[in-house]
PDB file of N, CA and C in Angstrom:
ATOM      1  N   UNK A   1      -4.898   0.243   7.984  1.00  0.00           N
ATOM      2  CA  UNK A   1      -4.077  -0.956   7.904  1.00  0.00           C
ATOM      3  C   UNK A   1      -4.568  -1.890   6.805  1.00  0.00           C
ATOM      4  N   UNK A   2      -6.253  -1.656   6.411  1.00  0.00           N
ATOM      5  CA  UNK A   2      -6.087  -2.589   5.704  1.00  0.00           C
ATOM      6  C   UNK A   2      -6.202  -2.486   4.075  1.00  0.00           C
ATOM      7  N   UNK A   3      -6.058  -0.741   3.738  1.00  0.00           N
ATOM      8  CA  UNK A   3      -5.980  -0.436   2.816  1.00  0.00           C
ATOM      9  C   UNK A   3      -4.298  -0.581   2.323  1.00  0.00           C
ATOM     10  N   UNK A   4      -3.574  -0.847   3.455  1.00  0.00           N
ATOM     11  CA  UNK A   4      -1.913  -0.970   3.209  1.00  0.00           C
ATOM     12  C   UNK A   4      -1.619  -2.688   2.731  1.00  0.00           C
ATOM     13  N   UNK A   5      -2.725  -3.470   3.491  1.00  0.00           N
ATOM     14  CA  UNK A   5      -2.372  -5.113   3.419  1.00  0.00           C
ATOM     15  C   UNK A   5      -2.942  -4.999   1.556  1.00  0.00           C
ATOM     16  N   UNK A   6      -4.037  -4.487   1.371  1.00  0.00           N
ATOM     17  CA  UNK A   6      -4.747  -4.588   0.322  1.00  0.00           C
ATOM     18  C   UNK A   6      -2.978  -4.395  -1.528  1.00  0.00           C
ATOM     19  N   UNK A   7      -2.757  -3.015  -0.913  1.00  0.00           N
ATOM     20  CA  UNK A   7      -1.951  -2.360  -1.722  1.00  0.00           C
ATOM     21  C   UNK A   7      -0.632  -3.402  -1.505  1.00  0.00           C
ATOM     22  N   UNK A   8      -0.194  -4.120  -0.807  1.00  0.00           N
ATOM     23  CA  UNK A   8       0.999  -5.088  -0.691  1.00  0.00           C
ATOM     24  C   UNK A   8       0.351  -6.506  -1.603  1.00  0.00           C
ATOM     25  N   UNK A   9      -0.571  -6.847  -1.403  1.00  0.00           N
ATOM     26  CA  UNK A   9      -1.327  -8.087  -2.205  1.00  0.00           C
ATOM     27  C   UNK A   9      -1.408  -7.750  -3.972  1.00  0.00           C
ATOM     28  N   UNK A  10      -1.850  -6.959  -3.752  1.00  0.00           N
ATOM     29  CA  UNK A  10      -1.695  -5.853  -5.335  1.00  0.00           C
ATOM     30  C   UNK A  10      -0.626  -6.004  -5.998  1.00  0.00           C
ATOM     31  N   UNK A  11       0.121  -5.554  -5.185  1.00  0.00           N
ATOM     32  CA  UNK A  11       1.493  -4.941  -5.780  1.00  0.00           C
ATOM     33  C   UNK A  11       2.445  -6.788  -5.678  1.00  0.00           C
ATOM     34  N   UNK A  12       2.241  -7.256  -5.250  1.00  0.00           N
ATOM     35  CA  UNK A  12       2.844  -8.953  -5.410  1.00  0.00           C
ATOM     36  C   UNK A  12       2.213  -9.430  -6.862  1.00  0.00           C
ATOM     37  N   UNK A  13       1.000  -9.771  -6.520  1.00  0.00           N
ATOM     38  CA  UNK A  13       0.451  -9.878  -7.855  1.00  0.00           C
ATOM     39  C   UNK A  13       0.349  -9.787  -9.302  1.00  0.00           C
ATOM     40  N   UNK A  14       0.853  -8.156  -9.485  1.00  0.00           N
ATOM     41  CA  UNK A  14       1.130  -7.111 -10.231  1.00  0.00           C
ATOM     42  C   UNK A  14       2.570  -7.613 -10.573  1.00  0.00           C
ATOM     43  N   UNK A  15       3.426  -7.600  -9.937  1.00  0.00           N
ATOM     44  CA  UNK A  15       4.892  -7.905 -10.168  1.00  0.00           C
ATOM     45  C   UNK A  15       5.331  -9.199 -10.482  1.00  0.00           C
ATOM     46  N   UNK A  16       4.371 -10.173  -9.631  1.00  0.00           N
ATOM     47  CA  UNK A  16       4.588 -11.410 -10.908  1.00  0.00           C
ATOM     48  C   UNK A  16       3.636 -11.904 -11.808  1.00  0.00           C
ATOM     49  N   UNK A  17       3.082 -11.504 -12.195  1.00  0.00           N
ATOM     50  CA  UNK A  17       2.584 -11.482 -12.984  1.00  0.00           C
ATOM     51  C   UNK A  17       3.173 -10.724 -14.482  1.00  0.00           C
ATOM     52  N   UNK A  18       3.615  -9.048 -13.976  1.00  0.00           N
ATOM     53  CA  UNK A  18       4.667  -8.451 -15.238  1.00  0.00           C
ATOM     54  C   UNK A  18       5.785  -9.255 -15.119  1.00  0.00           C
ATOM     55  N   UNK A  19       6.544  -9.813 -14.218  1.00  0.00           N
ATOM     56  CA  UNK A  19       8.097 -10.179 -14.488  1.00  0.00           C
ATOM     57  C   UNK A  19       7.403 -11.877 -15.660  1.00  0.00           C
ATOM     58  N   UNK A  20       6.642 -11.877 -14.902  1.00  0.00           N
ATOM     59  CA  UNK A  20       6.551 -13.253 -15.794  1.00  0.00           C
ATOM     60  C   UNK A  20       6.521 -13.389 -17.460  1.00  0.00           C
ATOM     61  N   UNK A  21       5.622 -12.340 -17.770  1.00  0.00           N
ATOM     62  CA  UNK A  21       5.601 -12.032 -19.228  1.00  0.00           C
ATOM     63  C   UNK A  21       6.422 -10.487 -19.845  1.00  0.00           C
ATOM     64  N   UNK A  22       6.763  -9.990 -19.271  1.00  0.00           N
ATOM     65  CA  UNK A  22       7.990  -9.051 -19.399  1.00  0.00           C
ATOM     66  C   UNK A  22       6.929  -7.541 -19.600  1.00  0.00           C
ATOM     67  N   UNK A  23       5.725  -7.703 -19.052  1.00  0.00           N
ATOM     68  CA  UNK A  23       5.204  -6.656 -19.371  1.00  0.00           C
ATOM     69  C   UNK A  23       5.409  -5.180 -18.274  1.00  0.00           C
ATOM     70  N   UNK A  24       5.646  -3.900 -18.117  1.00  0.00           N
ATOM     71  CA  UNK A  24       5.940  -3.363 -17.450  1.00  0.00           C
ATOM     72  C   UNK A  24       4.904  -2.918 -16.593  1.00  0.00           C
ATOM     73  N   UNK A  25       5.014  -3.125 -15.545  1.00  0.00           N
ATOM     74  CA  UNK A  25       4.017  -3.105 -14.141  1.00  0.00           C
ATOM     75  C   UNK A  25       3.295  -1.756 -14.396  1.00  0.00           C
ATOM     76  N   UNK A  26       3.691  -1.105 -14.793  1.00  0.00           N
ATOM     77  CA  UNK A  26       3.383   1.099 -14.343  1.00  0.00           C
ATOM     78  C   UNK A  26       1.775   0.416 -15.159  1.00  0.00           C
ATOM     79  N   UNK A  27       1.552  -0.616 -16.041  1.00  0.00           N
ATOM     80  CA  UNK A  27       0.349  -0.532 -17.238  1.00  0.00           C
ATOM     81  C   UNK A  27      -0.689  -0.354 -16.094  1.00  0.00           C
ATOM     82  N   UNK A  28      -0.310  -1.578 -15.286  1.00  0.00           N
ATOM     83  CA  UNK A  28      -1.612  -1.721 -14.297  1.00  0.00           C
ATOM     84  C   UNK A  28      -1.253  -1.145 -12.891  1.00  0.00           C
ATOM     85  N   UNK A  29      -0.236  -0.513 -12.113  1.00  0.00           N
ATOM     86  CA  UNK A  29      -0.078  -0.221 -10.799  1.00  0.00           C
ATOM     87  C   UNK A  29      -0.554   1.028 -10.665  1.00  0.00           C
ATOM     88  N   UNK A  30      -0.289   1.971 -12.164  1.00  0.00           N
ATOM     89  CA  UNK A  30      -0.968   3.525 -12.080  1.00  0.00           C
ATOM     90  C   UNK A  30      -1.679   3.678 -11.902  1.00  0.00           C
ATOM     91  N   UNK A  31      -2.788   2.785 -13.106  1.00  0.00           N
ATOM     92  CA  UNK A  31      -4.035   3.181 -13.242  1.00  0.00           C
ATOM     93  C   UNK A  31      -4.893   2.412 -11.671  1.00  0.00           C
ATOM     94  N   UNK A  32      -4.067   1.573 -11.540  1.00  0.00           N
ATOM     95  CA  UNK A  32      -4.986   1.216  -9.885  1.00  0.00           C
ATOM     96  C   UNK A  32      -4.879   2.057  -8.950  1.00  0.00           C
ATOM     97  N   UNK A  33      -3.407   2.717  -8.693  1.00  0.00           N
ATOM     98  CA  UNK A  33      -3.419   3.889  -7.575  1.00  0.00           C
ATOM     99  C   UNK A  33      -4.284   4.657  -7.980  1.00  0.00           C
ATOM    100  N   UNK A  34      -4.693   5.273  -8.997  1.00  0.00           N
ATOM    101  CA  UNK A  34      -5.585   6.401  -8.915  1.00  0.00           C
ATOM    102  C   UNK A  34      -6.378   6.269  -9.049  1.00  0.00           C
ATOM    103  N   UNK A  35      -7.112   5.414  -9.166  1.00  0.00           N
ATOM    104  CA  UNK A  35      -8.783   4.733  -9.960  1.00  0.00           C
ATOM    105  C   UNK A  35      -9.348   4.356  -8.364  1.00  0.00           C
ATOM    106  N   UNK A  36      -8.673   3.490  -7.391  1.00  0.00           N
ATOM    107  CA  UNK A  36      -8.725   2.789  -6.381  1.00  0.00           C
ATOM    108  C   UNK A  36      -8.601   3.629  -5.514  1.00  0.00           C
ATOM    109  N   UNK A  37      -7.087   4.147  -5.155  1.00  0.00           N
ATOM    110  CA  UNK A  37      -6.728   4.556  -4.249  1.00  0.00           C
ATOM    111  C   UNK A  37      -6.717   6.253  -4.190  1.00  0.00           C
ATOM    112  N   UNK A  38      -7.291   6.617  -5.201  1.00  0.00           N
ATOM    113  CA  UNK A  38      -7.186   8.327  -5.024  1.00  0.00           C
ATOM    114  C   UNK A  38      -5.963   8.838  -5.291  1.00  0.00           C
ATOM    115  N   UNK A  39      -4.311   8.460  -5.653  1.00  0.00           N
ATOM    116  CA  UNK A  39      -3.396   8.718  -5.612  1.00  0.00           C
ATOM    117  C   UNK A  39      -2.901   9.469  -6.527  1.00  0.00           C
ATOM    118  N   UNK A  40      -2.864  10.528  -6.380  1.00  0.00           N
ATOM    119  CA  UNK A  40      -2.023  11.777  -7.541  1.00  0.00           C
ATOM    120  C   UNK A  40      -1.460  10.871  -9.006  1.00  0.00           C
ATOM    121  N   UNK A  41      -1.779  11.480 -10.040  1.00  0.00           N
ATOM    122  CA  UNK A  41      -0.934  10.654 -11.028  1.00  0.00           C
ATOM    123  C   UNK A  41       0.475  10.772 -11.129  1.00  0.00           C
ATOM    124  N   UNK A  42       1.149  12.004 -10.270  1.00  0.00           N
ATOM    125  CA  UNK A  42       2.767  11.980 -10.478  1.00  0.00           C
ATOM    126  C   UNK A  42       3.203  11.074  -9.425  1.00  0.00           C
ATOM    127  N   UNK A  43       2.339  11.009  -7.938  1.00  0.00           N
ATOM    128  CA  UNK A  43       3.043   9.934  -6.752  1.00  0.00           C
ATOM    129  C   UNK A  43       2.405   9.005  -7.827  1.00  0.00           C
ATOM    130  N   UNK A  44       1.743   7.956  -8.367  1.00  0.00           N
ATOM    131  CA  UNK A  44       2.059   6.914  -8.884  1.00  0.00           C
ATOM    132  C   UNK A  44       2.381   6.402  -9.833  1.00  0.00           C
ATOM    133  N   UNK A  45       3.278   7.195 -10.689  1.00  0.00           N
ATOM    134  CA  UNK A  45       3.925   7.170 -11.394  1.00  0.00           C
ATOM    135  C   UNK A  45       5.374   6.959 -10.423  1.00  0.00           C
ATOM    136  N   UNK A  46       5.459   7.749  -9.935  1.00  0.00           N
ATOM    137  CA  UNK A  46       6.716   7.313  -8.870  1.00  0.00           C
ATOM    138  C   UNK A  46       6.747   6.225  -8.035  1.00  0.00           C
ATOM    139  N   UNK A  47       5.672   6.063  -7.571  1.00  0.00           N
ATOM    140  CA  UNK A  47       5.658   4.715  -6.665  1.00  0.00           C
ATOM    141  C   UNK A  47       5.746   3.160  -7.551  1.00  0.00           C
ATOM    142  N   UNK A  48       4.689   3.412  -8.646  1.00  0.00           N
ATOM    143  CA  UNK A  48       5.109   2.118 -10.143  1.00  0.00           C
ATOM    144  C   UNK A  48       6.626   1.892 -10.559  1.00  0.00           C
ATOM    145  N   UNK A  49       7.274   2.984 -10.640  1.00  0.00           N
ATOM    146  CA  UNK A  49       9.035   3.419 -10.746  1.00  0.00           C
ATOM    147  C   UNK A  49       9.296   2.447  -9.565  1.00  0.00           C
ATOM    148  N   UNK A  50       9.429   2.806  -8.579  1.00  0.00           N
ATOM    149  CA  UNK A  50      10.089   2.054  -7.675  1.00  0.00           C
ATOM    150  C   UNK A  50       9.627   0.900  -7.180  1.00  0.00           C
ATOM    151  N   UNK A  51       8.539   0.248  -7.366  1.00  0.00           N
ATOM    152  CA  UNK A  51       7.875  -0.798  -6.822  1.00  0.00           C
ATOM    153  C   UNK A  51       8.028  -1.721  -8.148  1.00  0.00           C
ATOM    154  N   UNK A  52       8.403  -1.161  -9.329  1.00  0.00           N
ATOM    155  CA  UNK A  52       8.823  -2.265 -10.224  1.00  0.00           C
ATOM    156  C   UNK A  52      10.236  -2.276 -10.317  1.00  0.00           C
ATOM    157  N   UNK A  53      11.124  -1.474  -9.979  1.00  0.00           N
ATOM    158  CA  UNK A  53      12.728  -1.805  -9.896  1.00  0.00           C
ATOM    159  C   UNK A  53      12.826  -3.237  -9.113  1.00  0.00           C
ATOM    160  N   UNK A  54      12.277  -3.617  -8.194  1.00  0.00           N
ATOM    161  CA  UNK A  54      13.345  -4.572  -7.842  1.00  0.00           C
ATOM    162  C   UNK A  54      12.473  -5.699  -8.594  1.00  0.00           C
ATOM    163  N   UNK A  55      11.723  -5.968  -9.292  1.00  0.00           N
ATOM    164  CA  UNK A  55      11.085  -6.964 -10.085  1.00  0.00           C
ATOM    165  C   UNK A  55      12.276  -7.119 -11.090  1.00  0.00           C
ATOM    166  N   UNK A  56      11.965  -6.339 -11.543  1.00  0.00           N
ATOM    167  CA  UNK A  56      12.937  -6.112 -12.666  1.00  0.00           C
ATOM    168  C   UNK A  56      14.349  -6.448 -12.572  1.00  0.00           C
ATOM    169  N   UNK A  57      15.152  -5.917 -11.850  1.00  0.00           N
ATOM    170  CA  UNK A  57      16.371  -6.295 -11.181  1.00  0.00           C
ATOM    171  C   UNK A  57      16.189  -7.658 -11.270  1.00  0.00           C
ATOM    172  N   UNK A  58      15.366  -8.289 -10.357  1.00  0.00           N
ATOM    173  CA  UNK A  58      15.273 -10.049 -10.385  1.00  0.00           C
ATOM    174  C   UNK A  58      15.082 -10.942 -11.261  1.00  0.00           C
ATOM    175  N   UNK A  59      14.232 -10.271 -12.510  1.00  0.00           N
ATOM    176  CA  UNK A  59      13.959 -10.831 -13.422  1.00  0.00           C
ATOM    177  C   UNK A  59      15.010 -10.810 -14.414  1.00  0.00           C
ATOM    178  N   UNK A  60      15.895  -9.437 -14.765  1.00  0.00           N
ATOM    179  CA  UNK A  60      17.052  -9.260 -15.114  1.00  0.00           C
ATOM    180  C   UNK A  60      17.771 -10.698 -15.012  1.00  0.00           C
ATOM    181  N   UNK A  61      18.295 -10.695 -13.311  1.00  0.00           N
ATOM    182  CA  UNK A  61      19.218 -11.636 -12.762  1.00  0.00           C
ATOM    183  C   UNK A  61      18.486 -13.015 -12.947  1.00  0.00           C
ATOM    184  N   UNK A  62      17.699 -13.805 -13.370  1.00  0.00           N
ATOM    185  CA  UNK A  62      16.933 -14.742 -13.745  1.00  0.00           C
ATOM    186  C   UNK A  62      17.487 -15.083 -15.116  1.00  0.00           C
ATOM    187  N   UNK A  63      17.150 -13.910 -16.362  1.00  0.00           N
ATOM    188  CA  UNK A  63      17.294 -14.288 -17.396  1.00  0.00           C
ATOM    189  C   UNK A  63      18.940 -14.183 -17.548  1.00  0.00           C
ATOM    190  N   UNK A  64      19.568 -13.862 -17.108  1.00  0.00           N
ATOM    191  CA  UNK A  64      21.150 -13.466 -17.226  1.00  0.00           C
ATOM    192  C   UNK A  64      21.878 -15.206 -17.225  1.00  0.00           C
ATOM    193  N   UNK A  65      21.008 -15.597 -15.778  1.00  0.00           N
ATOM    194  CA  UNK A  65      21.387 -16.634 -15.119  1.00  0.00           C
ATOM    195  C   UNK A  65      21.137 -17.795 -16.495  1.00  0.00           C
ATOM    196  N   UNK A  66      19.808 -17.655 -17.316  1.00  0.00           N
ATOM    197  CA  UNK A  66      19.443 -18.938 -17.984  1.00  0.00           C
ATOM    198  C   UNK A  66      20.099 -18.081 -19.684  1.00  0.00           C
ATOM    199  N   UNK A  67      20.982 -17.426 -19.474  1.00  0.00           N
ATOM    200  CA  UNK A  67      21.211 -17.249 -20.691  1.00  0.00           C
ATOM    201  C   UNK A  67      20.444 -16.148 -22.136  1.00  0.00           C
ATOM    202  N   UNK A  68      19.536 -15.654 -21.538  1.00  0.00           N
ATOM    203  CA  UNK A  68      18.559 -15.557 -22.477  1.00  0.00           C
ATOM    204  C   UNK A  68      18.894 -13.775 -22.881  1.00  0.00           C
ATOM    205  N   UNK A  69      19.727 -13.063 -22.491  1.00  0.00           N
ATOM    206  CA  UNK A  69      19.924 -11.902 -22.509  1.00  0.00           C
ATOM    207  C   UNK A  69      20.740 -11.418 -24.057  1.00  0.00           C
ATOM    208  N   UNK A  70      20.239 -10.607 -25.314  1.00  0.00           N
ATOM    209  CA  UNK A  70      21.370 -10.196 -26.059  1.00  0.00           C
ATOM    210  C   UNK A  70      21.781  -8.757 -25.625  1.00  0.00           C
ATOM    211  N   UNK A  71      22.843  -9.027 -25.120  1.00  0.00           N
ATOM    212  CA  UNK A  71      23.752  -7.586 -24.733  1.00  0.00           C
ATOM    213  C   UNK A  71      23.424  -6.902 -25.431  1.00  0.00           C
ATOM    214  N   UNK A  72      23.955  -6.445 -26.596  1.00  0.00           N
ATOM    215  CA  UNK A  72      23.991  -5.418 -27.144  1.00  0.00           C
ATOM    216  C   UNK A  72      22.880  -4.764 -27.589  1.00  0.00           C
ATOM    217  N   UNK A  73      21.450  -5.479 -27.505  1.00  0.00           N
ATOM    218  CA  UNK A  73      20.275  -4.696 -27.265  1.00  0.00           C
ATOM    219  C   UNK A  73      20.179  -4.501 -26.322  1.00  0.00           C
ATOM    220  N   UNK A  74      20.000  -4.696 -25.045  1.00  0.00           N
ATOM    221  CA  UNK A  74      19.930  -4.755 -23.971  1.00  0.00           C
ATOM    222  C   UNK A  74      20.606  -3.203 -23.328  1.00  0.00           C
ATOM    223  N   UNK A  75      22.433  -2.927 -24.335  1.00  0.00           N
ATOM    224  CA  UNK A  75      22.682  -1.257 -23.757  1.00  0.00           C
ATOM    225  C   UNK A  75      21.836  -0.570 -24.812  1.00  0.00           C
ATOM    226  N   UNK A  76      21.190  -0.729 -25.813  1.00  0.00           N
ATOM    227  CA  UNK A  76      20.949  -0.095 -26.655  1.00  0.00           C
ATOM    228  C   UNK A  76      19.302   0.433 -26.105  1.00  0.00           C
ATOM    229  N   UNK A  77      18.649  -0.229 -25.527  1.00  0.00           N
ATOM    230  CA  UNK A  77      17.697   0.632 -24.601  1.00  0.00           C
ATOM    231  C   UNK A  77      17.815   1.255 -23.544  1.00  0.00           C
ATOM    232  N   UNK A  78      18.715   0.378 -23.050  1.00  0.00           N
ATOM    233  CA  UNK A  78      19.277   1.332 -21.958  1.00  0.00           C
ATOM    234  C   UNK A  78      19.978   2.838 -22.383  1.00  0.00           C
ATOM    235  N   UNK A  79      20.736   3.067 -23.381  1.00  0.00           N
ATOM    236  CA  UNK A  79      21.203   4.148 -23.714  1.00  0.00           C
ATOM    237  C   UNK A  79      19.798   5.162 -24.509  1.00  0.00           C
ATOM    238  N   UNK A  80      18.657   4.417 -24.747  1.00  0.00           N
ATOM    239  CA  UNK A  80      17.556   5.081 -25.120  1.00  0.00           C
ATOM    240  C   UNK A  80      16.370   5.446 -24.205  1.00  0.00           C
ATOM    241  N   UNK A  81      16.561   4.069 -23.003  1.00  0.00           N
ATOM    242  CA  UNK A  81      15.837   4.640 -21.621  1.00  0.00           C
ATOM    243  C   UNK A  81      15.875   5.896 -21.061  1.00  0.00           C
ATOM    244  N   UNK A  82      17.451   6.207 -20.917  1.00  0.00           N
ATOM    245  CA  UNK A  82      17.467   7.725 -20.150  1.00  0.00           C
ATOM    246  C   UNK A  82      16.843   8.808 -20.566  1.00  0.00           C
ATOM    247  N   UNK A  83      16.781   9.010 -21.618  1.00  0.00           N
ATOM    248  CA  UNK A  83      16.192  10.550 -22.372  1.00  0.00           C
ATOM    249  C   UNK A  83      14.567  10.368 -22.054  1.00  0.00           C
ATOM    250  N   UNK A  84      14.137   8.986 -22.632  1.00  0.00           N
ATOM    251  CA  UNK A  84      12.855   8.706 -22.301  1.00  0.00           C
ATOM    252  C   UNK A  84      12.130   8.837 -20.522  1.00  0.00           C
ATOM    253  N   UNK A  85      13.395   8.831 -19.966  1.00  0.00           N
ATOM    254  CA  UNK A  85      13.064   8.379 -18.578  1.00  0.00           C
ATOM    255  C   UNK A  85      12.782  10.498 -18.178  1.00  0.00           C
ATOM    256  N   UNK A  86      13.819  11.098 -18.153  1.00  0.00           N
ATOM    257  CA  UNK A  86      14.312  12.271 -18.149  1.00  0.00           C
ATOM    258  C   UNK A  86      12.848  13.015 -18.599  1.00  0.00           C
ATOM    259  N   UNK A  87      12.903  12.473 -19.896  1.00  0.00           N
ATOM    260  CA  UNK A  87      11.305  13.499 -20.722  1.00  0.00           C
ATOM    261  C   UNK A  87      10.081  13.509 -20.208  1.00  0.00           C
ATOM    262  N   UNK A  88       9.533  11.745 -19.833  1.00  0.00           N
ATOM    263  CA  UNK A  88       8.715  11.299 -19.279  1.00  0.00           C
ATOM    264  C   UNK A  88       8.591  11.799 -17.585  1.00  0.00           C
ATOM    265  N   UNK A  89       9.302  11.894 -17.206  1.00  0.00           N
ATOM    266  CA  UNK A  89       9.289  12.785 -15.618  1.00  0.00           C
ATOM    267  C   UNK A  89       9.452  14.131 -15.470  1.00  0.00           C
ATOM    268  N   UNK A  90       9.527  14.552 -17.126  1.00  0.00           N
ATOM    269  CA  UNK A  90       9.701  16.327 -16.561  1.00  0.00           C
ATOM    270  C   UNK A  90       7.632  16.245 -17.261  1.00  0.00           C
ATOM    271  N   UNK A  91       7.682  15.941 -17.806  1.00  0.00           N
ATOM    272  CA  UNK A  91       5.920  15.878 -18.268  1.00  0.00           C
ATOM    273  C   UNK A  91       5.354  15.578 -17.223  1.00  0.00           C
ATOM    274  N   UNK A  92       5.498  14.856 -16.734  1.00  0.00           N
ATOM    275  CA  UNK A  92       4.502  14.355 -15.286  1.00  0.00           C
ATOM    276  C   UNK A  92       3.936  15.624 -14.376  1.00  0.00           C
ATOM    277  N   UNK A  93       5.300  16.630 -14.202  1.00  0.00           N
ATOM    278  CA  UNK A  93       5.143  18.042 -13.897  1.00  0.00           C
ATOM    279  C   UNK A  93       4.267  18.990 -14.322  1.00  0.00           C
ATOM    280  N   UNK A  94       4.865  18.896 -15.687  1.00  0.00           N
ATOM    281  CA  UNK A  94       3.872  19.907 -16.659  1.00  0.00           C
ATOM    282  C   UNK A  94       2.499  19.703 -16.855  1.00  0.00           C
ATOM    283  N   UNK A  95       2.178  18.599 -17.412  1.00  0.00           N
ATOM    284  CA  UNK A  95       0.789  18.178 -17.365  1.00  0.00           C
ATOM    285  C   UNK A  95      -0.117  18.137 -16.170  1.00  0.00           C
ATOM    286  N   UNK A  96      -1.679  18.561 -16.297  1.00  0.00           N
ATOM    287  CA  UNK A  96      -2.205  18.851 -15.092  1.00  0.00           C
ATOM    288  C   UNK A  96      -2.186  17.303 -14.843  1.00  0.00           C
ATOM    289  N   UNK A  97      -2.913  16.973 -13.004  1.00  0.00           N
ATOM    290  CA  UNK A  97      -2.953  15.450 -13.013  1.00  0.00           C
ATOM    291  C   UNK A  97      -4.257  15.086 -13.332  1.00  0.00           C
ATOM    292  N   UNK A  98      -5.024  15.611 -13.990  1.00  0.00           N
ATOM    293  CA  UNK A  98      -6.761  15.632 -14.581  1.00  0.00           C
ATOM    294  C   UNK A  98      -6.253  15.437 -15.742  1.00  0.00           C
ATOM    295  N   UNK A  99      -5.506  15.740 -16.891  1.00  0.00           N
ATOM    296  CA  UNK A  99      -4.718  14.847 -17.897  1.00  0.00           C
ATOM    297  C   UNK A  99      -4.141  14.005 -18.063  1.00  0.00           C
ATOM    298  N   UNK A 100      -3.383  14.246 -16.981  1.00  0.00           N
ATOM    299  CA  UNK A 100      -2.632  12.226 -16.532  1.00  0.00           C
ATOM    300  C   UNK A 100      -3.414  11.097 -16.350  1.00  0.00           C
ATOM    301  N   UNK A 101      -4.648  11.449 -15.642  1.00  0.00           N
ATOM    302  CA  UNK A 101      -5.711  10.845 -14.962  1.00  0.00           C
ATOM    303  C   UNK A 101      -5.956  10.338 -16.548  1.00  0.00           C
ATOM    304  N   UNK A 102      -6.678  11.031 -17.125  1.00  0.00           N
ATOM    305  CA  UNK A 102      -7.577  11.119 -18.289  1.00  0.00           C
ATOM    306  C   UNK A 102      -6.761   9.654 -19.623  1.00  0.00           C
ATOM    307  N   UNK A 103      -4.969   9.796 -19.119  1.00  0.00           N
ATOM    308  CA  UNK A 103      -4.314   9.361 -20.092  1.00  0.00           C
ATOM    309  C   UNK A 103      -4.125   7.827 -19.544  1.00  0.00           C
ATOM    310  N   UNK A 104      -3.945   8.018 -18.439  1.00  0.00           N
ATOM    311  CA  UNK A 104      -4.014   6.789 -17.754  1.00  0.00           C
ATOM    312  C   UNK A 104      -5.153   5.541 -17.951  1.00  0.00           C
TER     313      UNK A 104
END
């Protein structure tokens, strides 16, 4: 239980702290799951994925709200995210996690 309270304090922290300066959470949530917590480098790579979506989402809806968004960059990573997203998760596979580790 209190390695779960620990990883919820973390992960708050972690998320505002990236939404605040736009930096993407995975820099520091990876390398803590596995350094800390023993956690496979592909589960935290997946768990950084989803534990920074809804930051993001909010922070999204924040800057939308105050204006600060230029569209048309904005699809233009997005239309460059996917391939990156796609490539970056079939590697996670391929690579041992003693290389991930190592890259992390």
């Amino acid at each position: 239980m209190a390695q779960e309270i620990i990883l919820l304090i973390m992960g708050f922290i972690i998320a505002t702290a990236s939404s605040m300066i736009g930096l993407g959470g995975g820099v520091l949530i990876v390398p803590s799951l596995i350094l800390f917590f023993g956690v496979s480098p592909q589960k935290a790579v997946a768990i950084s994925l989803l534990a920074m979506s809804g930051t993001t989402i909010s922070a999204a809806f924040g800057y939308i709200r105050h204006g600060l968004v230029d569209y048309k960059l904005a699809v233009l990573y997005d239309i460059m995210d996917i391939p990156g997203v796609i490539v970056g998760a079939y590697l996670t596979v391929l690579i041992p996690s003693n290389v991930l580790a190592g890259i992390c």
